[in-house]
Protein backbone atom coordinates (compact mmCIF):
# COMPACT_ATOMS: atom_id res chain seq x y z
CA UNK A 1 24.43 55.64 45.69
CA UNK A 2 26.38 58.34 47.10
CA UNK A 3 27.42 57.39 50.54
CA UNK A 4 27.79 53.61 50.34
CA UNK A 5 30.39 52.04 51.72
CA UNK A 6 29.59 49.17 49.25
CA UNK A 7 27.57 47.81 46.34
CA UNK A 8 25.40 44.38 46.33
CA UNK A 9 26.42 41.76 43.77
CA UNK A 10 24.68 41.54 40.37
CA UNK A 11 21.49 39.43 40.56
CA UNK A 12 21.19 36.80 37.95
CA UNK A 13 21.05 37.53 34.48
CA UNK A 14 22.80 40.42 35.28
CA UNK A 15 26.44 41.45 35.12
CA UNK A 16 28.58 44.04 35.41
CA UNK A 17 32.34 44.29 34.11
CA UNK A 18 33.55 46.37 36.82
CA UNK A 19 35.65 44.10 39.59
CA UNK A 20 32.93 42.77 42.22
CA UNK A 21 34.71 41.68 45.40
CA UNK A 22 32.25 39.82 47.73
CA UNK A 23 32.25 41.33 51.32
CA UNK A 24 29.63 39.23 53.74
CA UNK A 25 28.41 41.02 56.85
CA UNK A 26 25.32 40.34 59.05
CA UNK A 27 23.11 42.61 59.68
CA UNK A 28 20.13 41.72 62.11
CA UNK A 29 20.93 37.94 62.00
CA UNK A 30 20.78 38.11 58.23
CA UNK A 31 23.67 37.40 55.99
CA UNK A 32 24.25 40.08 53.01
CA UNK A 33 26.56 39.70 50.58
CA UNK A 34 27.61 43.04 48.92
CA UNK A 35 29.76 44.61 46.48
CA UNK A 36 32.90 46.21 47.43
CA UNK A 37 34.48 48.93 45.10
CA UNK A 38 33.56 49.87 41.60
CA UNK A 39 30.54 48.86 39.92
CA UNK A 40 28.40 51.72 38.98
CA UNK A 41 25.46 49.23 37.59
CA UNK A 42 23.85 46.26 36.93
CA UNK A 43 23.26 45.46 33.21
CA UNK A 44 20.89 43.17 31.68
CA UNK A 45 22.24 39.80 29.99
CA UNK A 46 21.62 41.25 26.68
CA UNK A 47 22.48 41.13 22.99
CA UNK A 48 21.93 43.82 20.30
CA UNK A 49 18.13 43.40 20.28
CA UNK A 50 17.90 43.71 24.02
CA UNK A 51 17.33 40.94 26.64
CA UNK A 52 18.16 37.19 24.58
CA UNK A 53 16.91 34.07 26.47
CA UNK A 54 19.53 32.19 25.11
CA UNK A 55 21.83 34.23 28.11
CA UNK A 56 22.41 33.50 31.57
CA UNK A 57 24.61 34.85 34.36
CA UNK A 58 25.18 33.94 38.10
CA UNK A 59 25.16 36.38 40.91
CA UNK A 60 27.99 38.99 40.80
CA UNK A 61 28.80 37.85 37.18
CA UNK A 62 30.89 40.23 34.84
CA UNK A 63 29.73 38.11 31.51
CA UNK A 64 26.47 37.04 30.38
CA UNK A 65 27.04 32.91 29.26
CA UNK A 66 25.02 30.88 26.81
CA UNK A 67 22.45 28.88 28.42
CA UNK A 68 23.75 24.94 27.44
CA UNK A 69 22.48 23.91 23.60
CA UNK A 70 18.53 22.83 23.83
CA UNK A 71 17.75 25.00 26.50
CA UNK A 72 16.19 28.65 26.89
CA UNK A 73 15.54 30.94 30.06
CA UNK A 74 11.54 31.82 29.76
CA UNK A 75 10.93 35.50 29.51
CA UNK A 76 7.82 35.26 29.63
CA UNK A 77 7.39 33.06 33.20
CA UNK A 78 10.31 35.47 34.73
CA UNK A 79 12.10 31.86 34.71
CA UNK A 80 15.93 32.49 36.13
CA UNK A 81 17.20 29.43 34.79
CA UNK A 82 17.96 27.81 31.61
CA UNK A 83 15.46 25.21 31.08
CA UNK A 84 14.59 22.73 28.16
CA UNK A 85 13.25 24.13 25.12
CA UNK A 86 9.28 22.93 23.98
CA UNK A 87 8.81 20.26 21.59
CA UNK A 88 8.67 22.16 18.35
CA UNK A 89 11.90 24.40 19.01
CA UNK A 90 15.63 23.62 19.25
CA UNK A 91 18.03 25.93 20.22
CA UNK A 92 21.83 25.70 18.98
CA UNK A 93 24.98 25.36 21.84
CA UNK A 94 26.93 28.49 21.82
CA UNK A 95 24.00 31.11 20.54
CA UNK A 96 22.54 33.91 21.95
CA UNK A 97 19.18 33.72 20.98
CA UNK A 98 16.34 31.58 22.77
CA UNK A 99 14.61 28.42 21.57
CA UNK A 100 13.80 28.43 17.65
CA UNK A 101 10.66 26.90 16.25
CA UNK A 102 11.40 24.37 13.52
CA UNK A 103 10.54 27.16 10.34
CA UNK A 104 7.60 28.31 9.78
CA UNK A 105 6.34 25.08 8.83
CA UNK A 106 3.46 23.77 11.59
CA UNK A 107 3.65 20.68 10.43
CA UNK A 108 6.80 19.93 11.74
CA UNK A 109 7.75 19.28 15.29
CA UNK A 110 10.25 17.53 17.69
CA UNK A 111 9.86 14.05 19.35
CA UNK A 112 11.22 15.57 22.48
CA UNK A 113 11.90 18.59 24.54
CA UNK A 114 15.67 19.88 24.57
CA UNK A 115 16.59 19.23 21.09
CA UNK A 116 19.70 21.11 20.19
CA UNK A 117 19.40 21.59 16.50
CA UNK A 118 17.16 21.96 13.35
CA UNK A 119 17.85 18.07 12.22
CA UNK A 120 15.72 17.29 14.88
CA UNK A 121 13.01 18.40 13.73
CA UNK A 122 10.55 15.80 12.06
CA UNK A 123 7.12 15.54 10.81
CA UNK A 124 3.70 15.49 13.11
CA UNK A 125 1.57 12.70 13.17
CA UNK A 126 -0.44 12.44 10.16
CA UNK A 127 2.49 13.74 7.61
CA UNK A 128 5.77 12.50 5.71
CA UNK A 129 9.04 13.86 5.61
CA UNK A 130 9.22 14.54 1.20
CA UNK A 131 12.87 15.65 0.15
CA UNK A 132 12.42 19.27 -1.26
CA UNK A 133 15.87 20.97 -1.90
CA UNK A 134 14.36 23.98 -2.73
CA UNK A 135 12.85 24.56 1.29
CA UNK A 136 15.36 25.96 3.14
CA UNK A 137 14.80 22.91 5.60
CA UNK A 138 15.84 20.72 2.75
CA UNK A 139 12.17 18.91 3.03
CA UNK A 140 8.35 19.71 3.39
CA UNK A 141 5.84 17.49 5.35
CA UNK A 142 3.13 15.94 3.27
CA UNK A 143 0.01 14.83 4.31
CA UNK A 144 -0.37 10.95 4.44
CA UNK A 145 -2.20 9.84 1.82
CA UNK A 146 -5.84 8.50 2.38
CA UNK A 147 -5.85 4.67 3.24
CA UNK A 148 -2.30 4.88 5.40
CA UNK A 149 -1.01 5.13 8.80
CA UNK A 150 0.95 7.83 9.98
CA UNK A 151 -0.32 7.65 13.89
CA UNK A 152 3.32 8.69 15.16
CA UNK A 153 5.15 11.56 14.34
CA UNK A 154 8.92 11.36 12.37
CA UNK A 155 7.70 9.18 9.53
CA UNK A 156 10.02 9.36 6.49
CA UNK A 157 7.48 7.55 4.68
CA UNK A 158 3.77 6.56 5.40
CA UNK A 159 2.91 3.24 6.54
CA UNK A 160 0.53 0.04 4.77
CA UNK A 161 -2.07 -1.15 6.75
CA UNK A 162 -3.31 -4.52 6.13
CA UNK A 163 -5.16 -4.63 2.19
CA UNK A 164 -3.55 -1.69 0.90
CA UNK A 165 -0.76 -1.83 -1.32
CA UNK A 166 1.71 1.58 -1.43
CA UNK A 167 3.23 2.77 -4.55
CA UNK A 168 5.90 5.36 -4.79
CA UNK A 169 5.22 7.72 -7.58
CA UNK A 170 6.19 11.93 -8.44
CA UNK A 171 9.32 11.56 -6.57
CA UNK A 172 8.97 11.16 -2.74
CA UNK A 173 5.26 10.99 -3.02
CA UNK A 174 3.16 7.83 -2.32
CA UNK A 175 -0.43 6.41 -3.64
CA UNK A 176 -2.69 4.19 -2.16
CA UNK A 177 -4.63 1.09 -3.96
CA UNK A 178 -6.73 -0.98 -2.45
CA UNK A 179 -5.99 -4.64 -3.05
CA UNK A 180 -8.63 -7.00 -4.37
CA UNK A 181 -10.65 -9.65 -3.01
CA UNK A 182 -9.00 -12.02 -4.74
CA UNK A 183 -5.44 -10.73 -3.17
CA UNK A 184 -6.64 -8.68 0.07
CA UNK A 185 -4.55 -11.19 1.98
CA UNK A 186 -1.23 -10.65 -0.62
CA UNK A 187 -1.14 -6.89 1.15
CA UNK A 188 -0.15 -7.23 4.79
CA UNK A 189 0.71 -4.13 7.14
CA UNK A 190 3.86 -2.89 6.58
CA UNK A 191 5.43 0.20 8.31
CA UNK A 192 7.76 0.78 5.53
CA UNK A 193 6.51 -0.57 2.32
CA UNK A 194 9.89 0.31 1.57
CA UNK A 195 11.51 -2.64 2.40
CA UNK A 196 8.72 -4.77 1.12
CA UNK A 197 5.00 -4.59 0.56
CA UNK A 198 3.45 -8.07 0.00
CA UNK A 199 3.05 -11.25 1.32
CA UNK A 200 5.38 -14.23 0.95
CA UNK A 201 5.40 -15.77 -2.95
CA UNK A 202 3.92 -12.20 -4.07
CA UNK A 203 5.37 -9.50 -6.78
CA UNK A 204 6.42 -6.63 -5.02
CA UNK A 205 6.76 -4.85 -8.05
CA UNK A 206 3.25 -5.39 -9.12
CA UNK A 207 0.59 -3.39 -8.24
CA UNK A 208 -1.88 -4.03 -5.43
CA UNK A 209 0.74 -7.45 -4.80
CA UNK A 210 -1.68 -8.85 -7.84
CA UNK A 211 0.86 -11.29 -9.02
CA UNK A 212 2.24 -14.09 -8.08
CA UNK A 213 6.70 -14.41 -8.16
CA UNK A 214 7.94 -16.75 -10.99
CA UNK A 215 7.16 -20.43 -10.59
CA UNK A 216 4.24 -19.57 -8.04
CA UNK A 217 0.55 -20.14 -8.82
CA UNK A 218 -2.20 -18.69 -7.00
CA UNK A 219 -3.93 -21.19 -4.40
CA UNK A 220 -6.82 -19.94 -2.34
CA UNK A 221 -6.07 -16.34 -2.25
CA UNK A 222 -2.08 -17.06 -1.55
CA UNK A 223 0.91 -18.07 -3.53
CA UNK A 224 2.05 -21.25 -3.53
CA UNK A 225 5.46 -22.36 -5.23
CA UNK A 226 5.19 -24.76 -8.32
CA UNK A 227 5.84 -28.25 -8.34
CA UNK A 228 8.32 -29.24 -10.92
CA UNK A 229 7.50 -32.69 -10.79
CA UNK A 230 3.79 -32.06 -11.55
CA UNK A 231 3.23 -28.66 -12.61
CA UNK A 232 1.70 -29.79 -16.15
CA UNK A 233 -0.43 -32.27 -14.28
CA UNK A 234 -3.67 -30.13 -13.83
CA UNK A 235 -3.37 -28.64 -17.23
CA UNK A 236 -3.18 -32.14 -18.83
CA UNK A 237 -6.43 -33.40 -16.48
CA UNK A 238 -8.34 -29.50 -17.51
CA UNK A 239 -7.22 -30.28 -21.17
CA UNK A 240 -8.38 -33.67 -20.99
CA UNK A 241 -11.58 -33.37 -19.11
CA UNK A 242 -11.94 -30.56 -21.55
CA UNK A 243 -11.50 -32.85 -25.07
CA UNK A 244 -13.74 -35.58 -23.33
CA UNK A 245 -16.65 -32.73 -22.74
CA UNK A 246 -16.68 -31.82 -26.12
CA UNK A 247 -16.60 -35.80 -27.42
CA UNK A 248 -19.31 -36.27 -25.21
CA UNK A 249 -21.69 -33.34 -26.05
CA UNK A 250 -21.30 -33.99 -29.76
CA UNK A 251 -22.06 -37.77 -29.10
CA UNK A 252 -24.92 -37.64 -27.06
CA UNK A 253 -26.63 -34.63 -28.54
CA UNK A 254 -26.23 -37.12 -32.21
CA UNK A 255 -27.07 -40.25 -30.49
CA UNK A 256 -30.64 -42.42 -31.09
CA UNK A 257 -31.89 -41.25 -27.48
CA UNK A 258 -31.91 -37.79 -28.44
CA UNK A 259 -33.09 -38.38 -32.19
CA UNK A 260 -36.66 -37.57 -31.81
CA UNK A 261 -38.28 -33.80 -30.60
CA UNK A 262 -39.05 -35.15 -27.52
CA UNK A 263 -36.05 -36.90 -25.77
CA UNK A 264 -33.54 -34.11 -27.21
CA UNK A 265 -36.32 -31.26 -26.20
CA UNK A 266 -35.92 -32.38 -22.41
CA UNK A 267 -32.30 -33.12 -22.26
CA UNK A 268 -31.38 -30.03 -23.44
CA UNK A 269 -33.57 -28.42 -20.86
CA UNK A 270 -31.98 -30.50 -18.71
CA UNK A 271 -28.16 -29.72 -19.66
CA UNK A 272 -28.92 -25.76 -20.08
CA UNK A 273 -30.43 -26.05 -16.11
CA UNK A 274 -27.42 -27.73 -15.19
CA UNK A 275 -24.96 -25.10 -17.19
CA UNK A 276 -27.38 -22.51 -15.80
CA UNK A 277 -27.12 -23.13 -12.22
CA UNK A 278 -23.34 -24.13 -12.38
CA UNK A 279 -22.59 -20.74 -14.20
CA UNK A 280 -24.97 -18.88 -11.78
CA UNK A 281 -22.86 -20.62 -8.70
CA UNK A 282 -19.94 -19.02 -11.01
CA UNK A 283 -21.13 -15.56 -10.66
CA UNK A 284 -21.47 -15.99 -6.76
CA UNK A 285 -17.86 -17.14 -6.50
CA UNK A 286 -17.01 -13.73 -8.11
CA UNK A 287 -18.52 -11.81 -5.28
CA UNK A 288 -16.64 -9.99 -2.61
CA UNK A 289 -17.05 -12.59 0.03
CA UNK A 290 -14.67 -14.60 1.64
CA UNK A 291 -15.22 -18.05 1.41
CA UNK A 292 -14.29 -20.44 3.67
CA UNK A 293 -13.71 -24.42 3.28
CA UNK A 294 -15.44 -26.21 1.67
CA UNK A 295 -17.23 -23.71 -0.08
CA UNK A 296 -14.09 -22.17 -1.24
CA UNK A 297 -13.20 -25.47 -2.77
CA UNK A 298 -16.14 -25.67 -4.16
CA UNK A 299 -16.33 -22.04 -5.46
CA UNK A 300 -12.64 -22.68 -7.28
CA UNK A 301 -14.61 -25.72 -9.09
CA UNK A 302 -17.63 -24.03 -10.62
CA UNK A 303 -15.50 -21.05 -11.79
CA UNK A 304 -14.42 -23.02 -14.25
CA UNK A 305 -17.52 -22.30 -16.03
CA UNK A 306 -16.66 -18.79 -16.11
CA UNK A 307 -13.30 -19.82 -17.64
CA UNK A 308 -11.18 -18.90 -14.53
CA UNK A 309 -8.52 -21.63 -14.79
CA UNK A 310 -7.09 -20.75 -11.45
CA UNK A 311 -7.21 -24.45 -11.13
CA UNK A 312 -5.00 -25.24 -14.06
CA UNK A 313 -2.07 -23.16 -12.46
CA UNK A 314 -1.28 -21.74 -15.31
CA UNK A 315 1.58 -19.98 -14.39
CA UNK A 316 3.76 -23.26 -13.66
CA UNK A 317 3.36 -23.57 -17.72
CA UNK A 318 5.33 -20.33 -18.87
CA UNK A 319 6.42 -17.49 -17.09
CA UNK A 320 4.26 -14.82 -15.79
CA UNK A 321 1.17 -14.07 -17.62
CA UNK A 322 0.70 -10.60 -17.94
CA UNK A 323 -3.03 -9.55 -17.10
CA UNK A 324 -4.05 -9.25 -20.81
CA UNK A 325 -2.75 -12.71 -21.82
CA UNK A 326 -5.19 -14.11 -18.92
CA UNK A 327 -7.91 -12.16 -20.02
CA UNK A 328 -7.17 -13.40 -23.22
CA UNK A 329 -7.77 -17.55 -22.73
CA UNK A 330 -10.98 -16.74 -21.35
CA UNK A 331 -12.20 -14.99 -24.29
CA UNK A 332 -10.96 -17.46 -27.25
CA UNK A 333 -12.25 -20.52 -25.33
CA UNK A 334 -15.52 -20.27 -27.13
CA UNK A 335 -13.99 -19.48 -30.00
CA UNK A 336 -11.29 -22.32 -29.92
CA UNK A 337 -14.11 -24.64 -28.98
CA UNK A 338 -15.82 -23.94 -32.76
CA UNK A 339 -12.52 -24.27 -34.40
CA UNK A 340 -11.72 -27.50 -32.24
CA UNK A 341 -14.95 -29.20 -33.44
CA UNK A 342 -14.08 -28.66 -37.19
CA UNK A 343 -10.65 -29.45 -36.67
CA UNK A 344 -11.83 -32.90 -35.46
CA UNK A 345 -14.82 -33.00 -37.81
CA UNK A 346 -11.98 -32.80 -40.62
CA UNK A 347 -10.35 -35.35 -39.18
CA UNK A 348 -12.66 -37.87 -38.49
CA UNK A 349 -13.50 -37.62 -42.49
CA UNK A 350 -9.54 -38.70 -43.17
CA UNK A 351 -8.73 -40.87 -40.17
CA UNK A 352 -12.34 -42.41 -39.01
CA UNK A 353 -12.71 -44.64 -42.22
CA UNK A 354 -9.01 -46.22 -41.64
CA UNK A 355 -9.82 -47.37 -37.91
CA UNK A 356 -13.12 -48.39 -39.22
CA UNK A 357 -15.21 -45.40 -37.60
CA UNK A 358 -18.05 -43.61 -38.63
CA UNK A 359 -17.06 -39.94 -39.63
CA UNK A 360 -19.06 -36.85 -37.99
CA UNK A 361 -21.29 -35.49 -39.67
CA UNK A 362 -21.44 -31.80 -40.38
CA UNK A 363 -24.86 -31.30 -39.15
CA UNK A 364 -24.35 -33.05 -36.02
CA UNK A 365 -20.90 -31.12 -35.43
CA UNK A 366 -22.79 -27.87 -35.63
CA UNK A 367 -25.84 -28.75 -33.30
CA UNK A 368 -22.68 -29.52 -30.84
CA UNK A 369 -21.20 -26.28 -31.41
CA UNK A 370 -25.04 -24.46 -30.88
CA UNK A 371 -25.55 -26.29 -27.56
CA UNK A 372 -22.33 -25.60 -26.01
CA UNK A 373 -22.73 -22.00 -27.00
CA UNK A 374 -26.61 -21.65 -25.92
CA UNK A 375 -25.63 -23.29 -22.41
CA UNK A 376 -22.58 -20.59 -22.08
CA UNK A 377 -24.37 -17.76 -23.08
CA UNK A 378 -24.05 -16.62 -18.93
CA UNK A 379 -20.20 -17.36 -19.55
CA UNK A 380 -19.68 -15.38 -22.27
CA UNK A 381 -21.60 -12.72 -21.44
CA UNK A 382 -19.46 -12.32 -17.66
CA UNK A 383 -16.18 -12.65 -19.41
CA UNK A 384 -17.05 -9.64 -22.01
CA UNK A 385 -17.82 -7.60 -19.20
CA UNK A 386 -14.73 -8.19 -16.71
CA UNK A 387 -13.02 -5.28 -17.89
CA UNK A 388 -16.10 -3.15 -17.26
CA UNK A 389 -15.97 -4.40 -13.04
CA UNK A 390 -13.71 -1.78 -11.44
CA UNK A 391 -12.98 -0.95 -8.26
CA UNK A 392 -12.15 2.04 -6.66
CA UNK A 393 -8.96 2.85 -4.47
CA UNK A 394 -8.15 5.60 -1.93
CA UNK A 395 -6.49 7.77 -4.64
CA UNK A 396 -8.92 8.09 -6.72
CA UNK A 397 -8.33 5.82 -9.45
CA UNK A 398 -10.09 2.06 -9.96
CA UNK A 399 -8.70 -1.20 -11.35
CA UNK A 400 -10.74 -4.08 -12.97
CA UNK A 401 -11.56 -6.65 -10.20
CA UNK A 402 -10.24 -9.43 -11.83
CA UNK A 403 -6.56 -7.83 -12.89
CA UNK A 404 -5.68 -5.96 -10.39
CA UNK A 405 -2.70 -4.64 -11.77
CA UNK A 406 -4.49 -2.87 -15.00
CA UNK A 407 -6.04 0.56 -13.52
CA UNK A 408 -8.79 1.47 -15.26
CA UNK A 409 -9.53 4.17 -18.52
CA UNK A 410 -5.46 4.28 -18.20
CA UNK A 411 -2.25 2.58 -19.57
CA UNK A 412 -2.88 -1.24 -21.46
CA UNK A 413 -7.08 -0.69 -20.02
CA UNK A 414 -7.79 -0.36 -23.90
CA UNK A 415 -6.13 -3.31 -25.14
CA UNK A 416 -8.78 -5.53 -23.27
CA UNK A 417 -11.51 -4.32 -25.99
């Protein structure tokens, strides 16, 4: 004002350019530093569009500064200093403006306050980062998929938990299936299914970890690796066991005990109740339960009679079986069981009289053939409807219970009919 000897200094986050000499007197007992000669006015730290948190000044300044990168003064609080910037805004070193939210996407945030640039920015909890080149971030968040984890925020990809099986599919995007009974345990957690998503002696690389790896056979719900000194042992006992069944059915259903009505009326009662309640103790073993020893032993056993030859290990025979070519056994094992008996009936009409053996007889050979099929009617009847027992997954889609990997109504489903 007109009349004053001197001028006080700029507050802060002001400035003037004029020269501002500091001149200290006390007045009253009270220190006051003031302004000697020449400033007319105190401006605002300011850009083009007016007052910019990004600025700071100290008393008796003659140049607004940048507040250090990742921090902001508050306009809104009043706040005179440059503090850190909110999780969910960065703020570059060397700019003008205050703290920037990370686009206009809410989805993203920051893991911590002060962050100094946009490449800090990361997904929230419960989202993905998925490469998009066309965002001007360079990537959107997605929302995890149903069935993962994504409890903490900067995921680049969502996480397994514990019998679920991730698949990476559409580019960055990622589908859940649920794994089956028969595998839940082949599908640990993984936070990046990335770098692996099933258990040890498990194909990766097949879906819901339904496989086993080459030279591997499944053993109670895990994968065990073959033995090369005895991996066509159980095969030549099932094959075996299997020849001396059929030898013994045709046998004793031809034999003098069973000659008359009577005797053959009550043994094949008998038999068929036997079949009956080993095939129904089949059907249980096909249930989502976990069994536990020894009923799980003794579960492996009776499917058998639903011509799961889990027990055989077929897969230390050949390489691994695609889903179709199991499926496949089980359904020509009735069939291969008629064309076994007149294999041997032809036979035993060329070789029996040479070893001094009475040939089959036709008749006989078929009432074999009738018997075994009558007592497997339950059998046959479960095996033609495996590829109708789907399950569902997370993402919508369902797989048959028994072959994982085949998803049904899509792909190779068809071939199984």
């Amino acid at each position: 004002e007109v009349g004053q000897s001197g001028c006080p200094m700029c507050p802060p986050n002001t400035y003037s350019e004029e020269p501002q000499r500091p001149l200290a007197f006390i007045d009253g007992g009270t220190v006051l530093t003031l302004q000697h000669f020449g400033a007319t006015g105190c401006l605002p730290c300011a850009g083009p569009n007016g007052t910019l948190a990004g600025l700071f000044s100290s008393p008796g300044a003659a140049k607004c500064l940048p507040c250090p990168g990742g921090t902001a003064r508050d306009l809104e609080t009043g706040s005179q200093d440059c503090l850190p910037c909110n999780r969910g805004t960065f703020r570059l070193e060397g700019t003008a403006e205050g703290c920037v939210a990370c686009s206009a996407d809410e989805h993203k945030t920051t893991l911590e306050q002060g962050s100094r640039s946009e490449d800090s920015c990361v997904c929230k909890p419960g989202f993905y980062r998925q490469e998009d080149p066309t965002h001007p971030d360079g990537f959107v968040c997605s929302a995890c998929p149903e069935g993962s984890v994504c409890e903490d925020p900067g995921r680049e990809v969502p996480g397994q938990p514990a019998g679920f099986y991730l698949q990476q599919s559409d580019g960055d995007r990622w589908s859940v299936f649920r794994c089956s009974r028969d595998s839940s345990s082949a599908c640990p957690a993984v936070d990046d299914p990335r770098t692996g998503r099933c258990d040890l002696g498990r194909d990766d690389a097949s879906l819901a970890c339904s496989q086993c790896l080459r030279d591997h056979f499944v053993f109670k719900g895990g994968c065990e690796r073959c033995n090369p000194g005895t991996r066509a042992l159980p095969a030549v006992i099932a094959i075996t066991g299997y020849f001396g069944a059929m030898l013994a059915v045709y046998y004793f259903c031809n034999s003098a005990v069973t000659r008359s009505a009577a005797p053959l009326l009550s043994t094949s009662i008998s038999f068929g109740l036997m079949l009956t309640a080993l095939q129904s103790l089949s059907i249980l073993g096909q249930l989502s339960m976990n069994w536990e020893s020894p009923w799980y032993d003794v579960m492996v056993v009776v499917r058998l009679f639903a011509f799961d030859l889990e027990f055989v290990q077929m897969d230390c025979l050949a390489t691994k079986m695609p889903a179709i070519a199991r499926y496949l056994y089980r359904v020509i094992i009735p069939a291969m069981t008629v064309a076994l008996y007149l294999v041997v009936y032809m036979l035993s009409q060329v070789v029996a009289p040479r070893v001094k053996l009475a040939k089959w007889q036709l008749p006989g050979t078929l009432n074999s053939v009738g018997t075994i099929w009558q007592s497997m009617y339950i059998t046959i009847s479960l095996v033609a409807l495996l590829p109708f027992q789907c399950y569902d997954h997370p993402n919508g889609k369902s797989s048959i219970s028994k072959f994982s990997e085949v998803v049904c109504w899509e792909g190779d489903y068809g071939v199984f009919f």
